[in-house]
Protein backbone atom coordinates (compact mmCIF):
# COMPACT_ATOMS: atom_id res chain seq x y z
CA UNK A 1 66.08 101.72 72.88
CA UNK A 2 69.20 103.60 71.07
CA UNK A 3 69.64 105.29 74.18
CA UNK A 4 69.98 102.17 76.51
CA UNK A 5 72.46 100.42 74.32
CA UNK A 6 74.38 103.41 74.64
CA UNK A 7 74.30 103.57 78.09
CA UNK A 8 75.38 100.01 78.37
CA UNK A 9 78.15 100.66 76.31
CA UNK A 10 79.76 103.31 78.28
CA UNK A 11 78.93 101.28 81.07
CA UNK A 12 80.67 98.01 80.18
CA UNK A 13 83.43 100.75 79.27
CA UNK A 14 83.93 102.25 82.51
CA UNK A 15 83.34 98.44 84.25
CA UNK A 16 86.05 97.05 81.85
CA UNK A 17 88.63 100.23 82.61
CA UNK A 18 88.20 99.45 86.32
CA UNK A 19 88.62 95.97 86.02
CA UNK A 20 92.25 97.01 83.97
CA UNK A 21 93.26 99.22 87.00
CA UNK A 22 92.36 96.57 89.81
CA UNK A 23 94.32 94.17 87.65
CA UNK A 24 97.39 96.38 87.62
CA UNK A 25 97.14 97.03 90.99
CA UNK A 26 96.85 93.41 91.79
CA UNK A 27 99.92 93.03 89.66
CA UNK A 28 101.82 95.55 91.34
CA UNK A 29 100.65 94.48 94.86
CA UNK A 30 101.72 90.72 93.54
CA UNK A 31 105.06 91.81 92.96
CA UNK A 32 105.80 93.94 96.01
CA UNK A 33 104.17 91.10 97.95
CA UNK A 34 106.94 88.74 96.35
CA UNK A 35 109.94 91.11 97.13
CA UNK A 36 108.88 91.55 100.87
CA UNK A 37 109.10 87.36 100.94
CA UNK A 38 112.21 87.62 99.26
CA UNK A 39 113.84 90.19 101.58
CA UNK A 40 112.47 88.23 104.64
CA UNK A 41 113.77 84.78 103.45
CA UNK A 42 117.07 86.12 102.57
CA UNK A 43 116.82 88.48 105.78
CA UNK A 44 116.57 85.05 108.20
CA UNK A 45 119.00 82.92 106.19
């Protein structure tokens, strides 16, 4: 039983460091998205 809850753990670790990187790179994508609509706004005005 010791040796499941470990498991888990290092599971819900490794799921809860990937779900930190997608969220960064959802950030960063967010951002860049945001400055391409910028730069295309300002490009037709």
């Amino acid at each position: 039983m010791e040796e499941f809850f470990k498991r888990l753990k290092s599971y819900l670790k490794g799921a809860y460091k990937m779900y930190c990187s997608l969220y960064d790179g959802l950030q960063v994508a967010i951002l860049f998205g945001n400055l391409i609509l910028t730069t295309a706004i300002f490009g037709i005005l």
